[in-house]
Protein backbone atom coordinates (compact mmCIF):
# COMPACT_ATOMS: atom_id res chain seq x y z
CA UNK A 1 5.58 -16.85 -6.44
CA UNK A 2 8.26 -15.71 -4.50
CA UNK A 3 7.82 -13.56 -1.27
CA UNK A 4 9.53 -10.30 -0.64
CA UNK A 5 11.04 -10.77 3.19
CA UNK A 6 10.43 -8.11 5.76
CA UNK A 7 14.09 -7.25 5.70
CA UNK A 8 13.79 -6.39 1.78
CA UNK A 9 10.93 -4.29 2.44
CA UNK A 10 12.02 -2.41 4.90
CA UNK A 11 15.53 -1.58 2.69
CA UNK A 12 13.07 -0.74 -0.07
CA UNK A 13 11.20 2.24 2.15
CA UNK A 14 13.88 3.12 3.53
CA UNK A 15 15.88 3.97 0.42
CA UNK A 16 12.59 5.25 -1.22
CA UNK A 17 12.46 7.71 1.63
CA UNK A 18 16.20 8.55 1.39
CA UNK A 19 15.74 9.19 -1.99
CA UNK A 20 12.46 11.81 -1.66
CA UNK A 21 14.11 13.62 1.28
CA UNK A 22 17.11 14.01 -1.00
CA UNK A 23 14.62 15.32 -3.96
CA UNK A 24 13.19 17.54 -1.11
CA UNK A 25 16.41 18.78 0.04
CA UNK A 26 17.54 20.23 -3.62
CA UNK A 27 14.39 22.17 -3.97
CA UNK A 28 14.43 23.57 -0.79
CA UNK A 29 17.68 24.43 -0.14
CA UNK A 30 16.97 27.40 -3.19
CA UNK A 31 14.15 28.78 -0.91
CA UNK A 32 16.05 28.73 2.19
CA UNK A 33 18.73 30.58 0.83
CA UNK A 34 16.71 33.11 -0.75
CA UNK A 35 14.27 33.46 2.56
CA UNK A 36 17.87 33.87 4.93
CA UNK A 37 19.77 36.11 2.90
CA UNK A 38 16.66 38.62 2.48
CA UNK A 39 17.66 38.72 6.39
CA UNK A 40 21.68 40.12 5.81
CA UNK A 41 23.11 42.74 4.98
CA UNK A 42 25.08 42.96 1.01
CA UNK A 43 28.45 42.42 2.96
CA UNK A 44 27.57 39.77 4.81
CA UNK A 45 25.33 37.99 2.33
CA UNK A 46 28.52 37.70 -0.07
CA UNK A 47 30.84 36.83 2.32
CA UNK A 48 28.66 33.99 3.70
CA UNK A 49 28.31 32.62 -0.30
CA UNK A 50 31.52 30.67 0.33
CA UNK A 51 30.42 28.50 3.33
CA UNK A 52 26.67 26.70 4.51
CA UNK A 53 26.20 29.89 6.52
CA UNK A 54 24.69 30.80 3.85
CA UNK A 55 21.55 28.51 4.48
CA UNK A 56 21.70 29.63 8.34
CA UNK A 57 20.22 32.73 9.82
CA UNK A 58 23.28 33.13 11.84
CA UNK A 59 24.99 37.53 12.60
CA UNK A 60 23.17 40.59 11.35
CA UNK A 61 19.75 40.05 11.04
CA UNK A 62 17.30 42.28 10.30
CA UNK A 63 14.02 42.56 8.69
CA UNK A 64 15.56 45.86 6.83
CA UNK A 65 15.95 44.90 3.32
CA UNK A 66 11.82 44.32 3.42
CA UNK A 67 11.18 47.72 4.58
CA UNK A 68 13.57 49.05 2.37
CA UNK A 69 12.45 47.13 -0.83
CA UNK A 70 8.64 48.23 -0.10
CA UNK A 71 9.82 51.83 0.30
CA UNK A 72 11.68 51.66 -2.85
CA UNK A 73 8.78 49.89 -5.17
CA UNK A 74 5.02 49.16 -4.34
CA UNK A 75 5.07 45.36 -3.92
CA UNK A 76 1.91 45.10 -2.06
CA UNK A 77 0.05 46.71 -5.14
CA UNK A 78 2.65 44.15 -7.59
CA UNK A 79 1.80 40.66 -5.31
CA UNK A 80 -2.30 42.09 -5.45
CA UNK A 81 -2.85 42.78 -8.91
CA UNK A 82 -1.12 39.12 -9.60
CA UNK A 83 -2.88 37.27 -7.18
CA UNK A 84 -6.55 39.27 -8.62
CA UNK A 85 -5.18 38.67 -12.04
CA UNK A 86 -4.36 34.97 -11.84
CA UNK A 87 -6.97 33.73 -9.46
CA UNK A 88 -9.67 35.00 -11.55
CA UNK A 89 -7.69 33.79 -14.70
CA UNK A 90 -7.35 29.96 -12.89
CA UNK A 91 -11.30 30.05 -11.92
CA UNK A 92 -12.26 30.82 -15.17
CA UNK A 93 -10.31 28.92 -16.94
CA UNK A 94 -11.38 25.73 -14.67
CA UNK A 95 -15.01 26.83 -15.67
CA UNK A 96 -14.58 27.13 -19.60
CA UNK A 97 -12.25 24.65 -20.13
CA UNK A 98 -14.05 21.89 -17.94
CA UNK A 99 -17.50 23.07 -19.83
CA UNK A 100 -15.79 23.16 -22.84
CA UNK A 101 -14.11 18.94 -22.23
CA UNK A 102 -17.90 17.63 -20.99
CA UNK A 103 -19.17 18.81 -24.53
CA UNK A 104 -16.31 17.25 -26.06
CA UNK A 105 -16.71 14.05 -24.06
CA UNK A 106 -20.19 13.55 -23.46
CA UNK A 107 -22.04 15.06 -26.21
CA UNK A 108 -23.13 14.32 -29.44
CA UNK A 109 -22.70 17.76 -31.89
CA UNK A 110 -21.08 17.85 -35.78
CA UNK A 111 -17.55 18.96 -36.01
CA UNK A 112 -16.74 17.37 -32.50
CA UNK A 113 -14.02 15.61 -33.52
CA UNK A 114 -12.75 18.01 -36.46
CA UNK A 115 -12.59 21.28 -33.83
CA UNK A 116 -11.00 18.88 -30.98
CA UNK A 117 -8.05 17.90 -33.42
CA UNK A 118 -7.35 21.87 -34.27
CA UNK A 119 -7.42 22.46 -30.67
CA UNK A 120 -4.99 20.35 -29.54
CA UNK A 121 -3.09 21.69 -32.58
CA UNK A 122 -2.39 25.09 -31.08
CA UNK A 123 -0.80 23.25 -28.44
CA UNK A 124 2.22 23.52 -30.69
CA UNK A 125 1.83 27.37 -31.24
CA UNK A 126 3.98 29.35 -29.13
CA UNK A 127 2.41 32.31 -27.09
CA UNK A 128 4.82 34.67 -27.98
CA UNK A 129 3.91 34.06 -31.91
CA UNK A 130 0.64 35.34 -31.37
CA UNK A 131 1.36 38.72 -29.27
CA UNK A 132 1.99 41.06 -31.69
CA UNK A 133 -1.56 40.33 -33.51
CA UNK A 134 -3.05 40.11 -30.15
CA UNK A 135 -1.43 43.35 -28.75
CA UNK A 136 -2.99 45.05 -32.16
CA UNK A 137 -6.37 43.26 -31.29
CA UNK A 138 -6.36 44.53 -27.51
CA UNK A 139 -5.70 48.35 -28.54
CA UNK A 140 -8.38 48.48 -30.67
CA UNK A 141 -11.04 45.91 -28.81
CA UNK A 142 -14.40 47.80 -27.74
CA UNK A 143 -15.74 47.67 -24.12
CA UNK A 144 -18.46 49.08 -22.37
CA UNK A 145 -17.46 50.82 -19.28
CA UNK A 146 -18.96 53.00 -16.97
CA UNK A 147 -18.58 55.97 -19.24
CA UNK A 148 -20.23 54.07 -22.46
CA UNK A 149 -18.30 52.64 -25.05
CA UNK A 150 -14.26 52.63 -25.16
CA UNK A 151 -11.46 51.28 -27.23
CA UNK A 152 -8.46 49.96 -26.23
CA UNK A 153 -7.71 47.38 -24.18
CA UNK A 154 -4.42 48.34 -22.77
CA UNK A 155 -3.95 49.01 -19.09
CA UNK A 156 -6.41 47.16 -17.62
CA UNK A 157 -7.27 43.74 -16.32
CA UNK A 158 -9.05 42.20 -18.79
CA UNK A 159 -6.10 42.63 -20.87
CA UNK A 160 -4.52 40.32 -18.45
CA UNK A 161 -7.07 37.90 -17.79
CA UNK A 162 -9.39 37.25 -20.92
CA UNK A 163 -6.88 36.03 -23.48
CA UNK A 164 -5.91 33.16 -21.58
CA UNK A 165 -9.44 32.20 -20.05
CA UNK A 166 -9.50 29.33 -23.50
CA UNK A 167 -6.37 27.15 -22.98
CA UNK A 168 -6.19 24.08 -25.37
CA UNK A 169 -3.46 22.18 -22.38
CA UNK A 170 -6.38 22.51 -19.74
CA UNK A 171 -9.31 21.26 -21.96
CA UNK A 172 -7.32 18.21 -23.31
CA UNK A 173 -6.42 17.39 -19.01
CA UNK A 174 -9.67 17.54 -18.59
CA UNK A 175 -11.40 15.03 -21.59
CA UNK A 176 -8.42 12.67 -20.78
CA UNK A 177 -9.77 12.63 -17.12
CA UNK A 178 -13.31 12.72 -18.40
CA UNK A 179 -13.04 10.12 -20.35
CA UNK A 180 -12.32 7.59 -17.59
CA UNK A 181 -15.05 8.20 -15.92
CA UNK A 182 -17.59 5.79 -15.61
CA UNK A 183 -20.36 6.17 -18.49
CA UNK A 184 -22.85 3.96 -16.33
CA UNK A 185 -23.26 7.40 -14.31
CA UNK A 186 -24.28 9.65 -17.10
CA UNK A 187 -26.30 6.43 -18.40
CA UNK A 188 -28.20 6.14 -14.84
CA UNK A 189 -28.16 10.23 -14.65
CA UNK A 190 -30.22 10.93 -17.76
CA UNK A 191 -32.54 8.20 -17.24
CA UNK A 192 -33.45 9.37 -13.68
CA UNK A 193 -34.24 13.08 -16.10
CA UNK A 194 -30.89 15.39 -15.10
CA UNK A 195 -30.22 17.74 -17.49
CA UNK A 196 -26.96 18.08 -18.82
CA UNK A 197 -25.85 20.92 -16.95
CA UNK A 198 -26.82 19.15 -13.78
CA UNK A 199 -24.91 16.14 -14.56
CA UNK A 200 -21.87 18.43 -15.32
CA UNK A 201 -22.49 19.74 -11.75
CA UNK A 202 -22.92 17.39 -9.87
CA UNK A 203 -22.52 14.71 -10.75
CA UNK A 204 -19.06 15.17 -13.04
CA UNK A 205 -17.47 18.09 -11.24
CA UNK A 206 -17.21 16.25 -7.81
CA UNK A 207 -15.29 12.87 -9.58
CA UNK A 208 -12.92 15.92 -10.69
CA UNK A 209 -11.01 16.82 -7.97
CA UNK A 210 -7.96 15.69 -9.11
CA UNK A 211 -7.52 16.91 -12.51
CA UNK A 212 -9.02 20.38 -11.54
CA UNK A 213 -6.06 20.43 -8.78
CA UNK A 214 -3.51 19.90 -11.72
CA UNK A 215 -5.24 22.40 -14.46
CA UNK A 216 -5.25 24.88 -11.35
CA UNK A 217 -1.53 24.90 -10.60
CA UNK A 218 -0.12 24.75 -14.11
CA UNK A 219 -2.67 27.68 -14.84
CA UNK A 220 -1.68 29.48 -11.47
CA UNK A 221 2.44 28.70 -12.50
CA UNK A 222 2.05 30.11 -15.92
CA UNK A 223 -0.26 33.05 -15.00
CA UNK A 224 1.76 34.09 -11.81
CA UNK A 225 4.89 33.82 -13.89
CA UNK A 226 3.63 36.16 -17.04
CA UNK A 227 5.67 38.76 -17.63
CA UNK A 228 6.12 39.31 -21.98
CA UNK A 229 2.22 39.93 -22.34
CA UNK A 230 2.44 42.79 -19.07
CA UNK A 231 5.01 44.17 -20.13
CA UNK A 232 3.68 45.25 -23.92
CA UNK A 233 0.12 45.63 -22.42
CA UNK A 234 0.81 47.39 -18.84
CA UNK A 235 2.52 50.55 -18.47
CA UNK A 236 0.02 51.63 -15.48
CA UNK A 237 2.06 51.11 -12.53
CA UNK A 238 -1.11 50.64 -10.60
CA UNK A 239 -2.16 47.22 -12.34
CA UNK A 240 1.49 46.16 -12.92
CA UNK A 241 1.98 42.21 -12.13
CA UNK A 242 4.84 40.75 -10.02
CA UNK A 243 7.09 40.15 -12.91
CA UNK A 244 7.00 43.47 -14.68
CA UNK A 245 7.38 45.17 -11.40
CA UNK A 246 10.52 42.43 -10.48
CA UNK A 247 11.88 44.08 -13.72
CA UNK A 248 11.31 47.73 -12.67
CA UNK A 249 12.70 47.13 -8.41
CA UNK A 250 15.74 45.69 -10.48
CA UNK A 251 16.61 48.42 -13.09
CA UNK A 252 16.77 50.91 -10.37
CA UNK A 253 20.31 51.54 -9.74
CA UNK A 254 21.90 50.03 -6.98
CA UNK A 255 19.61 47.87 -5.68
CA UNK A 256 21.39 45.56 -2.99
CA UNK A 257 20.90 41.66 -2.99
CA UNK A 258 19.91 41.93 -0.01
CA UNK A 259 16.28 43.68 -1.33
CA UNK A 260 16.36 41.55 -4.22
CA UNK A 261 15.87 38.81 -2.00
CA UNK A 262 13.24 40.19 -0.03
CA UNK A 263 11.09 41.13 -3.12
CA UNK A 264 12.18 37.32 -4.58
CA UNK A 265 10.71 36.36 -1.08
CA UNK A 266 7.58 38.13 -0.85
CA UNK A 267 6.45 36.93 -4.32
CA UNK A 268 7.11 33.21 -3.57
CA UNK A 269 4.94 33.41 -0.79
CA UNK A 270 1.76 33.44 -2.91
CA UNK A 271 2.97 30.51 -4.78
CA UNK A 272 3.33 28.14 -2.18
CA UNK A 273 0.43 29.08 -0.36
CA UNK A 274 -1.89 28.28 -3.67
CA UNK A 275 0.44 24.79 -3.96
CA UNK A 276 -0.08 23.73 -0.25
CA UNK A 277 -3.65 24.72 -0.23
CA UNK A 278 -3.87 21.82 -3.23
CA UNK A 279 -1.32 19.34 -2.27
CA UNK A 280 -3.27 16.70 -1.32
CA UNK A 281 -6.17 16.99 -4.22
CA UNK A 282 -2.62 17.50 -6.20
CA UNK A 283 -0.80 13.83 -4.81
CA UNK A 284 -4.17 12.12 -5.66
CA UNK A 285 -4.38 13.38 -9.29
CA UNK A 286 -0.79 12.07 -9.34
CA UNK A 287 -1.33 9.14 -7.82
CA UNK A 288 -4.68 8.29 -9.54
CA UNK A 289 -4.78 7.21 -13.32
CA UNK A 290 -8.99 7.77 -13.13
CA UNK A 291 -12.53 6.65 -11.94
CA UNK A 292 -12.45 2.89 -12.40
CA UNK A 293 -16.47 1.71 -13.02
């Protein structure tokens, strides 16, 4: 067999390196020029459209448009209730659905297979077909509060949170990854007299890292991004996600860019602060195709 020279493998990182920084260099550049022209004034953020000053925090620059966009809309309250409503969406979700993929994996029940296949059949079902029927649903829905029983869903967080704890995409991540995990440690598990549960916790849960990094970001991505279901369950300004409050800074008249992109700025930061937080559990569950026995 032939050997690749030094020479040839050195062109080979180097152009695989040319090529990534290039990859990095489109996404970025979006972010940068959203982050610097948050820092300009209207005038000067249109003007500077036509050259690469745009991507430079080069004459007026100011931190006004951020004091002016949180005077003109509550985004702390927006950016909170998101990151309440989607972090406790993404932890349950990692709980159910990763519960829900051991007993489809590793148990024995009737039905197993017949209840898997109509899961992974409402992968096909758009959300949006299902909203009106569940908006009827959450208006009606009893719940025991502090002041007994009330009806109605509407306006609240578990509006926002509880109809997307069951998702059929994270359950089938998580008995693909299951199922590549090595059956000699359940075998050995049970014999030494773990139950079940403890086998799910400690023993399968830490071989999980990286499919729990994946489920966690596309979970955090689609609950972050929401904004259909808010917007026909939330009219409460107090509870109202970054989305449906995007919507309301922007149909104030008037608005300049130059706000727009502050707002655009401050609710990016949550995003990439989840992402980095997982990016290397998130490489190895790309870079990993499962637990080899």
């Amino acid at each position: 067999m032939a050997l690749v020279s030094p020479d040839n493998r050195g062109l080979r990182l180097v152009t695989r390196y040319a090529v990534l920084i290039l990859v990095a260099v489109i996404f970025v550049f979006p972010l940068l020029f959203m982050g610097v022209s948050s820092l300009k004034p209207d005038q000067q953020l249109l003007s500077d459209t036509n050259s690469l000053r745009a991507f430079l925090p080069v004459g007026d620059i100011s931190f006004d448009n951020y004091s002016d966009a949180f005077q003109r809309a509550p985004i702390g309250v927006f950016v909170l209730n998101s990151v309440l409503v989607t972090g406790v969406t993404v932890l349950l979700t990692l709980f159910v659905c990763s519960l829900a993929a051991f007993s489809f994996v590793f148990l024995d029940w009737k039905g197993r297979d017949v209840i898997f296949t109509i899961l992974l059949a409402t992968l096909i079902i758009p959300y949006e077909t299902i909203f009106i029927p569940l908006l009827l649903m959450a208006s009606q829905l009893p719940w025991i509060g502090g002041g007994g029983i009330e009806f109605g869903w509407l306006n609240t967080y578990r509006v926002q949170i509880i109809p997307f704890i069951a998702d059929g995409l994270s359950i089938f991540l998580f008995v693909q990854y299951f199922k590549d995990l090595p059956r000699e440690l359940i075998e050995a598990s049970r014999v030494e007299g773990a139950s079940w549960w403890m086998i799910y916790r400690k023993v399968v849960l830490p071989l999980s890292g990286p499919v729990i990094a994946t489920a966690a970001i596309l979970k955090f991505l689609f609950m972050y991004n929401q904004y259909l279901w808010p917007l026909m369950v939330v009219q409460a300004e107090e509870i109202r996600p970054v989305m449906v409050g995007l919507g309301y800074f922007t149909d104030q008249l008037n608005v300049p860019w130059g706000e727009v992109m502050a707002y655009l700025t401050i609710i990016t930061v949550p995003v990439l602060a989840f992402y980095l937080s997982l990016q290397r559990v998130f490489i190895a569950s790309v870079a990993s195709t499962g637990v080899k026995g």
